[in-house]
Protein backbone atom coordinates (compact mmCIF):
# COMPACT_ATOMS: atom_id res chain seq x y z
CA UNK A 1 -12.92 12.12 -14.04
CA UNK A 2 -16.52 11.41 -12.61
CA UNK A 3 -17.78 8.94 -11.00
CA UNK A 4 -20.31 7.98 -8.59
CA UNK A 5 -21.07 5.27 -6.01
CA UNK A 6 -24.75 4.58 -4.81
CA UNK A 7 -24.65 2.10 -1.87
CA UNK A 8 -27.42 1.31 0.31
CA UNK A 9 -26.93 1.91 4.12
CA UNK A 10 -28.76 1.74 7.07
CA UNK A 11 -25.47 3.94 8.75
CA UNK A 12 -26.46 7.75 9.53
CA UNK A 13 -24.20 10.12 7.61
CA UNK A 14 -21.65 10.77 10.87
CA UNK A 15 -21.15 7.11 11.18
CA UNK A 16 -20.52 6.62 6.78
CA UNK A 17 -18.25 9.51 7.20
CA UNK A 18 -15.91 8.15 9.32
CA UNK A 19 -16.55 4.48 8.03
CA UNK A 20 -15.20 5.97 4.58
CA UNK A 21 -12.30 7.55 5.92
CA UNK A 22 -11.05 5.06 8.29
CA UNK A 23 -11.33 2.69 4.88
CA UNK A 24 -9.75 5.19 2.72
CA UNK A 25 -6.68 5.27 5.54
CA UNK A 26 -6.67 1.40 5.28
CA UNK A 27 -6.13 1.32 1.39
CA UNK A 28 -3.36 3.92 1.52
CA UNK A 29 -1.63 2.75 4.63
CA UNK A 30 1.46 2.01 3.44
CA UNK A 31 2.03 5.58 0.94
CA UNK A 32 0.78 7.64 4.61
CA UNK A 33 3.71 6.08 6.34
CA UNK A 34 6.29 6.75 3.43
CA UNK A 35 4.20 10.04 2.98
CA UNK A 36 3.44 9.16 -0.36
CA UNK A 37 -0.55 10.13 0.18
CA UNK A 38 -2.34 12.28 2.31
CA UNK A 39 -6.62 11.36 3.35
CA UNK A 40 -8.17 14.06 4.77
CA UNK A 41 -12.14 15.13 5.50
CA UNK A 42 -13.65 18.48 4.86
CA UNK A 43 -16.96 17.83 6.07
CA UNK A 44 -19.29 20.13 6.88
CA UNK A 45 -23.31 20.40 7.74
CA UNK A 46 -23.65 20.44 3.99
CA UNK A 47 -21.51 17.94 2.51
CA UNK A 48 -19.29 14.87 3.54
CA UNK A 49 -15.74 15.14 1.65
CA UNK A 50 -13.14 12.88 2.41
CA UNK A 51 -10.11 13.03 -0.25
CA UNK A 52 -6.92 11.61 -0.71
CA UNK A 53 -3.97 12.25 -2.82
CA UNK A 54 -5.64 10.39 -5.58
CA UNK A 55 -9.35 10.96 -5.81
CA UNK A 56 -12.22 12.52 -3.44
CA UNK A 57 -15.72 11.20 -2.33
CA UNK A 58 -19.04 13.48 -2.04
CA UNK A 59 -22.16 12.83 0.02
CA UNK A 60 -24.77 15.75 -0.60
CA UNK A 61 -26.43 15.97 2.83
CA UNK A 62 -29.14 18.80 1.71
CA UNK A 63 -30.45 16.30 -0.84
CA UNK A 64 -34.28 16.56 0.19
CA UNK A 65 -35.61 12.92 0.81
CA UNK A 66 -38.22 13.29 -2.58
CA UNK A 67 -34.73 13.89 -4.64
CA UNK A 68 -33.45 10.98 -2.86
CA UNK A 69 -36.34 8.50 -3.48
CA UNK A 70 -36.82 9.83 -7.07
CA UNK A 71 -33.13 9.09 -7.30
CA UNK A 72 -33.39 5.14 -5.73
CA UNK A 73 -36.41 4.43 -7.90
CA UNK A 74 -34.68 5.69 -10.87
CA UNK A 75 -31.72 3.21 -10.07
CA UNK A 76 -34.14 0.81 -9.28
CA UNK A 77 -35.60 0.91 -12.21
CA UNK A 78 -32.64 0.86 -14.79
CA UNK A 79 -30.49 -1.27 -12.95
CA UNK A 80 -32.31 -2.97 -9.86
CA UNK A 81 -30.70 -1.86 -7.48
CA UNK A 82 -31.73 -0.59 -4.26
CA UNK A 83 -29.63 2.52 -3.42
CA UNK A 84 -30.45 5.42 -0.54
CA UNK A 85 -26.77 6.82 -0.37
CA UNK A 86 -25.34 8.77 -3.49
CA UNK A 87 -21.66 9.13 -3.33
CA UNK A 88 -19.99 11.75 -6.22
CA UNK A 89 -16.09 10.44 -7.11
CA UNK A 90 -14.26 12.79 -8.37
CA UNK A 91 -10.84 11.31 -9.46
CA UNK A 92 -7.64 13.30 -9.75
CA UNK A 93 -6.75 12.59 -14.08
CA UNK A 94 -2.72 12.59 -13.25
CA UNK A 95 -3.50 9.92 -10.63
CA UNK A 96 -6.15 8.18 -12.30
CA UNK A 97 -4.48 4.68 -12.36
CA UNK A 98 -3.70 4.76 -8.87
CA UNK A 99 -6.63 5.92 -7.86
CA UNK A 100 -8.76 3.82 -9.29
CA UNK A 101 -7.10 0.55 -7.56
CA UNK A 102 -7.05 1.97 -4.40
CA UNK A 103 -11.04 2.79 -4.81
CA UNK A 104 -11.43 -1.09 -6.12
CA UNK A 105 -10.24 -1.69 -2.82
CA UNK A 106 -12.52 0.70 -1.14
CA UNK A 107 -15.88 -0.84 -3.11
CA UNK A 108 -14.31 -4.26 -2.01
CA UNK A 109 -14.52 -3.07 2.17
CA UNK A 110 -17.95 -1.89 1.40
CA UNK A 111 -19.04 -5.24 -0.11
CA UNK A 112 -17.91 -6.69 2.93
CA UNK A 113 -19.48 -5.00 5.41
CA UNK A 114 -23.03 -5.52 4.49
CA UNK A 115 -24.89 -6.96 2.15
CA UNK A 116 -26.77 -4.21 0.56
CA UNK A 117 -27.41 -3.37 -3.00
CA UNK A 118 -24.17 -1.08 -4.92
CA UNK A 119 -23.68 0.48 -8.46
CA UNK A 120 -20.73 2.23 -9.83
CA UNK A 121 -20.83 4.68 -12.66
CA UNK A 122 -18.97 6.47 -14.78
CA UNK A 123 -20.38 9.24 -17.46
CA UNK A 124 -21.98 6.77 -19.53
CA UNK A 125 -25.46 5.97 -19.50
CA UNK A 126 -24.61 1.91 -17.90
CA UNK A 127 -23.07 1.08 -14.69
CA UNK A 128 -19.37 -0.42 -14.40
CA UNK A 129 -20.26 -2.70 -11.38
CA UNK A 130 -23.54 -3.40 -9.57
CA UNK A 131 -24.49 -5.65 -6.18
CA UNK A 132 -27.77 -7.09 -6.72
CA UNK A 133 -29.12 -9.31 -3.94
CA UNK A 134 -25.75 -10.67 -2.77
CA UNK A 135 -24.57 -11.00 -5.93
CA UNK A 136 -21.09 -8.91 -7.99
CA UNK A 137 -22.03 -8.38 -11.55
CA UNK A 138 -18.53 -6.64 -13.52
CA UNK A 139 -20.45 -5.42 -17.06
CA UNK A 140 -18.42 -6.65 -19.98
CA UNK A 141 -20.00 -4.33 -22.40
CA UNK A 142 -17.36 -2.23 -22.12
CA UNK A 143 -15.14 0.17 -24.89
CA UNK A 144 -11.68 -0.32 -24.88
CA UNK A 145 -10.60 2.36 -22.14
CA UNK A 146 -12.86 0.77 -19.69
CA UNK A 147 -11.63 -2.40 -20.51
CA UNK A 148 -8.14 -1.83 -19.48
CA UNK A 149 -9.36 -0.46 -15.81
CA UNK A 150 -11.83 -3.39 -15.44
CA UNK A 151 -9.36 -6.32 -15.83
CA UNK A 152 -9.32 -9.48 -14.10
CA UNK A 153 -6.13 -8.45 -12.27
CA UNK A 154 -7.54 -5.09 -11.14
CA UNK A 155 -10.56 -6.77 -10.03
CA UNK A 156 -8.88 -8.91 -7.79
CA UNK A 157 -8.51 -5.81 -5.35
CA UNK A 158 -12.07 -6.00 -4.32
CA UNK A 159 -11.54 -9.04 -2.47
CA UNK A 160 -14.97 -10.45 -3.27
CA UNK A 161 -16.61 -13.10 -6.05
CA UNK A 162 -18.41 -11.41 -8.71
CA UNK A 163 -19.73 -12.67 -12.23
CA UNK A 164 -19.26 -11.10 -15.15
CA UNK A 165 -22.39 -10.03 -17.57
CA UNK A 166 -23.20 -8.01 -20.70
CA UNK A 167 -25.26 -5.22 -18.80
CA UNK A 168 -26.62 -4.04 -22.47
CA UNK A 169 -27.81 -7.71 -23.93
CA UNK A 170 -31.32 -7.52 -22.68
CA UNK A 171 -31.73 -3.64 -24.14
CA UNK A 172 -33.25 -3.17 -27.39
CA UNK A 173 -30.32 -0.58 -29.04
């Protein structure tokens, strides 16, 4: 299952990489000392991977800066939010509803530690979350399946106040 994360940061890539995996081996300390997970990074000039047992994050570091900016304005413009970091998820299906509370947790660390704009995705056209200005919107126009992985008690795990909102009820359908 795809995802993806767009977070603005003032961090250079070196310094996001190992943000993201020292906050990946946070979530999952307890399974790496019963060896239940593993985090690794397989970073390279091209790409920053860091993966656990349950799902993997992708920054594209060739991304020319016009494909970047055409990228933040295009988030910009749908959603208002101002993005410069694209981050691909890519969760393991067996895993999925594991993985997806530990990665709550991981969105929840990166609220804290700035206060920059953030949207998550999934393969539908409308963002799951968003940061706007401060402010943790959860969309609520959601089908079923997302539904049960956006709950109240899930959402907990980020740690952080949001609001909910119909991201669809100012689009003409």
């Amino acid at each position: 299952m795809d995802f993806w994360l767009c977070i603005g940061s003032n961090l250079p890539k070196e310094e996001l990489r190992k943000l993201l995996y020292n906050m990946m081996c946070e979530v999952l300390f307890v399974e790496l000392i019963d060896y239940e997970a593993e985090v690794w990074d397989w970073s390279d000039t091209q790409r920053v991977r860091i993966g656990c047992t349950y799902f993997s994050m992708s920054i594209n570091l060739e991304d020319e800066d016009d494909y970047i900016e055409r990228y933040r304005k295009a988030n910009f413009e749908a959603y208002g939010v101002d993005t410069n970091v694209f981050i691909s998820i890519q969760f393991i299906s067996r895993t999925f509803d594991i993985g997806w509370l530990k990665m709550l947790e991981v969105i929840g660390k990166l609220l804290r530690l700035n206060d920059k704009d953030l949207v998550v995705e999934d393969d539908t056209s409308y963002p799951l979350i968003k940061r706007i200005k401060r402010g943790v919107l959860i969309n609520t126009h959601l089908d079923e399946y997302k539904a049960n992985y956006l709950t109240k008690e899930n959402l907990e795990l980020l740690n952080y106040p949001y609001q909910e909102d119909d991201f669809f009820k100012d689009r003409s359908l």
